[in-house]
C-alpha atoms as a PDB file:
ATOM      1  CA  UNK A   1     -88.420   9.587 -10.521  1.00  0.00           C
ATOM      2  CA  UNK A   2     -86.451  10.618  -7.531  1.00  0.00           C
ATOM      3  CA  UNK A   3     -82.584  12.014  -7.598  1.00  0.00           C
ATOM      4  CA  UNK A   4     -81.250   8.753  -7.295  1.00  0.00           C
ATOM      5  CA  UNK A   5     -82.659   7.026  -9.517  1.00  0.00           C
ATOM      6  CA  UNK A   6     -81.527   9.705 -11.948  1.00  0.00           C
ATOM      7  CA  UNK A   7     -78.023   9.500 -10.704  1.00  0.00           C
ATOM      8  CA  UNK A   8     -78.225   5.391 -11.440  1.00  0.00           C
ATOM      9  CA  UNK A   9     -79.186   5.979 -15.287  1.00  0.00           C
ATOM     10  CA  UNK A  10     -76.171   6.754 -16.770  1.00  0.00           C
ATOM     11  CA  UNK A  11     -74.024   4.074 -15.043  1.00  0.00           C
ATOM     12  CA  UNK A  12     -76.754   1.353 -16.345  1.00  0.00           C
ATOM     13  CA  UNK A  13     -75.897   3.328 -19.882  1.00  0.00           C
ATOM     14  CA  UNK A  14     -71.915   2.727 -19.450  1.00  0.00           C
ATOM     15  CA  UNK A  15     -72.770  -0.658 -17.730  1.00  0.00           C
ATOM     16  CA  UNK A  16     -74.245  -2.028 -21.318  1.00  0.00           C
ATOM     17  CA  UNK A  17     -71.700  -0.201 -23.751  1.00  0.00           C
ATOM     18  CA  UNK A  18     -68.666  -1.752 -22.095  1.00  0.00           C
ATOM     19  CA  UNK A  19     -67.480  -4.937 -24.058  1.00  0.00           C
ATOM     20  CA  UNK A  20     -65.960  -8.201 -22.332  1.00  0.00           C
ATOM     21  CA  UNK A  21     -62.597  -6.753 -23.438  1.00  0.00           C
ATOM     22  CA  UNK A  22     -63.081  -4.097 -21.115  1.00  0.00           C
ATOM     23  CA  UNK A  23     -63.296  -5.339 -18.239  1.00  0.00           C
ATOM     24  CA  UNK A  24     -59.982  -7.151 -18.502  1.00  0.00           C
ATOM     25  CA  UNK A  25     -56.771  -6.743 -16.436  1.00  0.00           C
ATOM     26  CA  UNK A  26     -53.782  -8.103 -18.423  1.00  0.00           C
ATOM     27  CA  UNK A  27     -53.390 -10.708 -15.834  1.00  0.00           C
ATOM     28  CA  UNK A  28     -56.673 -12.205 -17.320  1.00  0.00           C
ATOM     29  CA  UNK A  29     -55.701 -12.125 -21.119  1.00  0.00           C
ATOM     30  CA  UNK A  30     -54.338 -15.592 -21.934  1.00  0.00           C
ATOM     31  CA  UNK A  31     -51.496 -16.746 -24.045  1.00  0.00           C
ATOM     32  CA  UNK A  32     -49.427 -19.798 -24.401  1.00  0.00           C
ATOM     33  CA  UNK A  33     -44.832 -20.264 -24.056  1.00  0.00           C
ATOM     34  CA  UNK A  34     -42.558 -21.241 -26.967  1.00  0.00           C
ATOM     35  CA  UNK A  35     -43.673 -24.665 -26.308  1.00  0.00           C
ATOM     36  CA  UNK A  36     -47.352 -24.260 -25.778  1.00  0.00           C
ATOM     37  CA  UNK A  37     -47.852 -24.648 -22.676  1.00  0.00           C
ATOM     38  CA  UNK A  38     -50.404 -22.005 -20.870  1.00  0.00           C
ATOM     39  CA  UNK A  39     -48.656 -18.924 -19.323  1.00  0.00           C
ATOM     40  CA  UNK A  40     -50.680 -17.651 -15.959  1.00  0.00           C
ATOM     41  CA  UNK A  41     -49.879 -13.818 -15.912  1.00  0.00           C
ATOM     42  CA  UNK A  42     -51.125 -13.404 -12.632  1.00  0.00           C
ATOM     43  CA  UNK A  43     -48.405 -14.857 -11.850  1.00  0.00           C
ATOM     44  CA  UNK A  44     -46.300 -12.038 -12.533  1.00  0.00           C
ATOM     45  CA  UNK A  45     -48.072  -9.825  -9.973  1.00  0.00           C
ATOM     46  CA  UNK A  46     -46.003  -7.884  -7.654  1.00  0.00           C
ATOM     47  CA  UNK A  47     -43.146  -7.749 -10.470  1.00  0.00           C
ATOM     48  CA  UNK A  48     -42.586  -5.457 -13.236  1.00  0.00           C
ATOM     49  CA  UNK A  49     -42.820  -7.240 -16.704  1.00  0.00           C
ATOM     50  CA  UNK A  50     -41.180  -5.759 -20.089  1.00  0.00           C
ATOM     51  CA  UNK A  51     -42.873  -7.129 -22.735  1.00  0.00           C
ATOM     52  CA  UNK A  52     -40.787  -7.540 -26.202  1.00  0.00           C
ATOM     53  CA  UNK A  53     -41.863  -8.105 -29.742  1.00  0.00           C
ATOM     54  CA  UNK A  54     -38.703 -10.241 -30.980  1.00  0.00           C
ATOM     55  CA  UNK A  55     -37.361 -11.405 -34.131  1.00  0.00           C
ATOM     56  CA  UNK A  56     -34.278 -13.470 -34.938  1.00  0.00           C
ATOM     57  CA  UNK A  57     -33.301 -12.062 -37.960  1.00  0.00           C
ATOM     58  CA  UNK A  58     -33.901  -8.238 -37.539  1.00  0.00           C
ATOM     59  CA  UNK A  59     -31.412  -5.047 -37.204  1.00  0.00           C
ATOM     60  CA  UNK A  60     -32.292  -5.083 -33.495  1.00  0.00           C
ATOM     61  CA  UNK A  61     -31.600  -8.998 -32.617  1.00  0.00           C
ATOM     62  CA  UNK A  62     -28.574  -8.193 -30.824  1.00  0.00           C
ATOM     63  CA  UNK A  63     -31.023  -6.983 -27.898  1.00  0.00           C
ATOM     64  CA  UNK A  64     -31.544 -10.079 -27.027  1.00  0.00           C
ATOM     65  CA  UNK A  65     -28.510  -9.945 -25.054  1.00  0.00           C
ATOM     66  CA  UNK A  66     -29.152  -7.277 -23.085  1.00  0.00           C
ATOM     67  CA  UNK A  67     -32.704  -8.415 -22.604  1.00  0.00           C
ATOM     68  CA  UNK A  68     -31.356 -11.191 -21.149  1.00  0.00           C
ATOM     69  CA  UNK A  69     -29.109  -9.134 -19.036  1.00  0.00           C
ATOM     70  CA  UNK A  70     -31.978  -7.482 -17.614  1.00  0.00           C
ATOM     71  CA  UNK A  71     -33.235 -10.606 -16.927  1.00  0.00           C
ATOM     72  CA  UNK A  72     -30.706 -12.266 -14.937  1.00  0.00           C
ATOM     73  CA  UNK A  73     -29.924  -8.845 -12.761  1.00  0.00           C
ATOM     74  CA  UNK A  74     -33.546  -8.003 -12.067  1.00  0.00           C
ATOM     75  CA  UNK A  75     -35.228 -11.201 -12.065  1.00  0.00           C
ATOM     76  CA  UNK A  76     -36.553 -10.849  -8.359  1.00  0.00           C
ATOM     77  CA  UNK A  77     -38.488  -7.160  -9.577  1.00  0.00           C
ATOM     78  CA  UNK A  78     -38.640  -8.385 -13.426  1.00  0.00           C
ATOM     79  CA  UNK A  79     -40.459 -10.703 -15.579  1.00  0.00           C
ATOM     80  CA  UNK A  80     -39.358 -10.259 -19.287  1.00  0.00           C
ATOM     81  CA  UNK A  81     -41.478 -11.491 -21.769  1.00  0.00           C
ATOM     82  CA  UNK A  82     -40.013 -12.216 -25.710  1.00  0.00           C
ATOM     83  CA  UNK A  83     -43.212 -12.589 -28.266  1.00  0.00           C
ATOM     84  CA  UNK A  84     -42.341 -13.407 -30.937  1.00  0.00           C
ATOM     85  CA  UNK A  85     -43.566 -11.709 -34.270  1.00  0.00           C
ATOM     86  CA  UNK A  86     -43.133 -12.056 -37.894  1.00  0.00           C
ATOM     87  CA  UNK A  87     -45.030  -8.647 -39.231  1.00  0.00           C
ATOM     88  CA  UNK A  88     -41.991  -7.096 -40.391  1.00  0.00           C
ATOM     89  CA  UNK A  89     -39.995  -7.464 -42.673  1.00  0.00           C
ATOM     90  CA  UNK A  90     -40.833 -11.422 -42.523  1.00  0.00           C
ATOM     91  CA  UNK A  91     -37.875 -11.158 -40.080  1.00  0.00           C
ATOM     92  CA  UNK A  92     -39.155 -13.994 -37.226  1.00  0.00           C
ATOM     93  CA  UNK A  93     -40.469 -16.826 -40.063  1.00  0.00           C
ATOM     94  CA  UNK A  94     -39.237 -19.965 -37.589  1.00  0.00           C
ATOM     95  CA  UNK A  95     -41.230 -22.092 -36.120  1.00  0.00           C
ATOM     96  CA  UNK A  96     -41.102 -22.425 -32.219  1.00  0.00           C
ATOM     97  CA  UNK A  97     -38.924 -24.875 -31.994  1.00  0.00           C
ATOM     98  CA  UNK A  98     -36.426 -23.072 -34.197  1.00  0.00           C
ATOM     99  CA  UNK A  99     -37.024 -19.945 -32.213  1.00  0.00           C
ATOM    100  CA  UNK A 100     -36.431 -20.942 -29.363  1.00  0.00           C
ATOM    101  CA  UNK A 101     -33.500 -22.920 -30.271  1.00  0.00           C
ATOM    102  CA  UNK A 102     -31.656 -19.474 -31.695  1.00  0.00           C
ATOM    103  CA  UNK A 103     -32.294 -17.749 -28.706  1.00  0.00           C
ATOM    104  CA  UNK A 104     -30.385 -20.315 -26.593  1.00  0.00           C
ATOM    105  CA  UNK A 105     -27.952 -20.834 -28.986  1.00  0.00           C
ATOM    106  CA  UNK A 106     -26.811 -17.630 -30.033  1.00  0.00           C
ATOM    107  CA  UNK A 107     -27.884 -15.074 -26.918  1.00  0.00           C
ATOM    108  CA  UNK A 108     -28.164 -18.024 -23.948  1.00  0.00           C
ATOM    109  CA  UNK A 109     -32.164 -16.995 -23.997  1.00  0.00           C
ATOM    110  CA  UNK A 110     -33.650 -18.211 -20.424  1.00  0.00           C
ATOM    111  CA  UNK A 111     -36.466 -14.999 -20.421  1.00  0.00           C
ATOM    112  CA  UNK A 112     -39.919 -16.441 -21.328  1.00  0.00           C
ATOM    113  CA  UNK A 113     -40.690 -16.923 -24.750  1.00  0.00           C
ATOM    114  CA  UNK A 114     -43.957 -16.507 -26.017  1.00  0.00           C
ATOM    115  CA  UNK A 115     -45.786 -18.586 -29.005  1.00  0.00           C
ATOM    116  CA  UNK A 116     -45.710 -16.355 -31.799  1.00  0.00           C
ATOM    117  CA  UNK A 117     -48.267 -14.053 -31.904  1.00  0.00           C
ATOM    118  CA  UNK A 118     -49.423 -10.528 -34.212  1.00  0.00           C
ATOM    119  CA  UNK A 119     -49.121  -7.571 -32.412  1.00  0.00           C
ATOM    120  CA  UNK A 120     -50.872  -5.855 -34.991  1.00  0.00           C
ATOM    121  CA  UNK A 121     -53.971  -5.577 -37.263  1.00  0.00           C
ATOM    122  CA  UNK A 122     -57.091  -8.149 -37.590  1.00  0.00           C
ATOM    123  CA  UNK A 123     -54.910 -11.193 -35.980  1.00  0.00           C
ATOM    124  CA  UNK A 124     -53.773  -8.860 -32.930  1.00  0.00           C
ATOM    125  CA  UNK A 125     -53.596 -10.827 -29.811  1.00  0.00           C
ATOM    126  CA  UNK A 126     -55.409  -9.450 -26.526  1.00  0.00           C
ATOM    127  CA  UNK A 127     -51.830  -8.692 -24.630  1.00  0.00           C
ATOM    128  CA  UNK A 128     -51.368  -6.210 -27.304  1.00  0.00           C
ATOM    129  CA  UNK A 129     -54.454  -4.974 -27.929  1.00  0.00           C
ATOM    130  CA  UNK A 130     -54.406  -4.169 -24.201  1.00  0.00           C
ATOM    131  CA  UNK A 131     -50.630  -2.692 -24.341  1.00  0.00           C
ATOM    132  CA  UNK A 132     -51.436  -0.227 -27.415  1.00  0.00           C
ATOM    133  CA  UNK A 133     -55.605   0.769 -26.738  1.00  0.00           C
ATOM    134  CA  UNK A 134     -55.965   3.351 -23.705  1.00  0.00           C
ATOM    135  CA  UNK A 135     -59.560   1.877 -23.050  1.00  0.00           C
ATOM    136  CA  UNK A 136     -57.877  -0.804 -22.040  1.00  0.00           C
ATOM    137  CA  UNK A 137     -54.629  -0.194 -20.378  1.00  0.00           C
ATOM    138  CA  UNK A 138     -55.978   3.256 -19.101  1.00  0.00           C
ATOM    139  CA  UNK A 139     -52.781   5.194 -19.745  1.00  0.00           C
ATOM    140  CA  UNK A 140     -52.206   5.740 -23.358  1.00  0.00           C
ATOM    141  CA  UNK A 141     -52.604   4.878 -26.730  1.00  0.00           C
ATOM    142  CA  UNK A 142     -49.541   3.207 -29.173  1.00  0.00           C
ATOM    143  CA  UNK A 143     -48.845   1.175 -32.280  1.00  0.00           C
ATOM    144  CA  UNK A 144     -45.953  -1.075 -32.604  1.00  0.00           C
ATOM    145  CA  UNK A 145     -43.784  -0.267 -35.146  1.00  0.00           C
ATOM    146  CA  UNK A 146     -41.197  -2.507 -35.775  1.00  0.00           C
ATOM    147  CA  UNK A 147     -39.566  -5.175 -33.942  1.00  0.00           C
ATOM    148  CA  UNK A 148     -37.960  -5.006 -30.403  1.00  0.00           C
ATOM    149  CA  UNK A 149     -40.816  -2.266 -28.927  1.00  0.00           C
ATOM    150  CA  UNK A 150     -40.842  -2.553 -25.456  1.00  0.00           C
ATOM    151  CA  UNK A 151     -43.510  -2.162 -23.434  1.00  0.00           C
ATOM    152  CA  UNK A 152     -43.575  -2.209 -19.254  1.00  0.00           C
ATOM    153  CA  UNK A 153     -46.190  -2.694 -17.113  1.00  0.00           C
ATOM    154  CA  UNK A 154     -45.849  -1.889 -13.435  1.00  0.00           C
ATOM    155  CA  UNK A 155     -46.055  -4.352 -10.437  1.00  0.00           C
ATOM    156  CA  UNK A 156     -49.724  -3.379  -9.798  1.00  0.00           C
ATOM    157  CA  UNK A 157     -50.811  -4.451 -13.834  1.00  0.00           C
ATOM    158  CA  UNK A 158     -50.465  -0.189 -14.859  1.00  0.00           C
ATOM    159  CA  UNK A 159     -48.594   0.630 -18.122  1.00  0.00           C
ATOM    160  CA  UNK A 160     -45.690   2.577 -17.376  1.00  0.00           C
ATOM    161  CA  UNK A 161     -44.614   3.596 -21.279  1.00  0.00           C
ATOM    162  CA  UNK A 162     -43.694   2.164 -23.780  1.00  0.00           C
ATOM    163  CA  UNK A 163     -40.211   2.518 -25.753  1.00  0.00           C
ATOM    164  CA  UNK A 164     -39.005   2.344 -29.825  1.00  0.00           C
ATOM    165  CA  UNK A 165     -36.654  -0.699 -30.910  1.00  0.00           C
ATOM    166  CA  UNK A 166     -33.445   1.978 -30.958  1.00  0.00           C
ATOM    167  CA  UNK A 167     -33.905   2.263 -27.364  1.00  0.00           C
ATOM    168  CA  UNK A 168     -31.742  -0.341 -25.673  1.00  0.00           C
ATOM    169  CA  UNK A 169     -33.201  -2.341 -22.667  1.00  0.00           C
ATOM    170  CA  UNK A 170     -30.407  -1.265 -20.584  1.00  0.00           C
ATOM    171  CA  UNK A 171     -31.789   2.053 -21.137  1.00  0.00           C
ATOM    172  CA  UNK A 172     -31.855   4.037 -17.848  1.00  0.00           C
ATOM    173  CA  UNK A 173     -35.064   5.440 -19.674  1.00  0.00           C
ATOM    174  CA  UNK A 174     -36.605   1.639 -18.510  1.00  0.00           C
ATOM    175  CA  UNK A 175     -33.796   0.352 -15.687  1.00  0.00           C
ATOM    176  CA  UNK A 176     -34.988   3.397 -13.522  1.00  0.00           C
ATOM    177  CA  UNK A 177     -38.367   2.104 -12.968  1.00  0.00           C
ATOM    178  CA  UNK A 178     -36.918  -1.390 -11.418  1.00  0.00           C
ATOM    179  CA  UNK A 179     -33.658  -0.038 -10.126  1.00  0.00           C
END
C-alpha cells in the first residue's frame, strides 16, 4: 500500500459516518409560511436572517414589535423569520390562521411567519436542529429555552450566536452585526 493510499483511508472512514443531515447548509433545510406555502431559504443569501421562536400569548410577546422594527429598518441586510412554537407553557395553541391574524392585528406583523413548528425534542424540525447541533451549524452547540430565542445566521449561512428571550431584538448585542 503506498502513502497515498494510506492518506485516502480515513477520509473514505468520515465519508461513510457522515449522515444526509450533515451535509446540509440551512439554505437546503425546507419549511413552509403561515399559510403553507414553501419558503426557499436560499433566498435569503447575501442577508442576515434572525430567526425567532414566537408565541402570542407569552411574557415576551411584546417583542414582536420590535422584531418588526428590525424588520422594517434593516430589511435590505435582514430577513426575520417568526416560527411559531407551542412547547411552552402551551403559550402559541392557534392555528395559523389565528396566528397570523394576531400578529397583524395587534403588532402590524409583515416579517415572515413560519408554519408552526417544535424547536425541540423528537418532533424538532431540521432549521433547529441545525441552529442548536454544532455538527451542523459548525459554531456551537444550544437548546432553546423558552420562547422569543433568537438565533442569527450571517449573510454567508454561518451562525453568529444565539441570544435568551430577555434580550430585546433591538439589542446592540444583535443590531451590531447588521448595523
Amino acid at each position: 500500500m503506498n502513502f497515498l493510499n494510506l492518506l485516502l483511508i480515513p477520509l473514505t472512514i468520515i465519508q461513510l459516518n457522515m449522515n444526509e443531515n450533515d451535509l446540509k447548509s440551512l439554505y437546503e433545510i425546507k419549511i413552509n409560511d403561515i399559510s403553507g406555502n414553501p419558503i426557499e431559504l436560499n433566498e435569503f443569501k447575501d442577508k442576515y436572517v434572525l430567526f425567532v421562536n414566537v408565541a402570542s400569548k407569552c411574557g415576551f410577546t411584546g417583542q414582536y414589535e420590535d422584531l418588526q422594527k428590525l424588520h422594517e429598518e434593516y430589511k435590505s441586510k435582514l430577513v426575520v423569520v417568526g416560527l411559531p412554537c407551542n412547547q411552552f407553557g402551551g403559550q402559541e395553541p392557534g392555528q395559523a390562521h389565528e396566528i397570523s391574524s394576531f400578529c397583524q392585528i395587534n403588532y402590524g406583523v409583515t416579517f415572515l411567519l413560519t408554519e408552526k413548528i417544535e424547536v425541540k425534542g423528537n418532533g424538532q424540525h431540521p432549521i433547529y436542529k441545525w441552529l442548536t447541533d454544532k455538527t451542523l451549524n459548525g459554531v456551537k452547540n444550544s437548546t432553546v429555552r423558552w420562547n422569543f430565542q433568537k438565533y442569527l445566521v450571517d449573510p454567508s449561512g454561518k451562525l453568529v450566536d444565539y441570544w435568551y428571550s430577555i434580550t430585546s431584538p433591538l439589542s446592540q448585542k444583535i443590531t451590531k452585526h447588521f448595523q
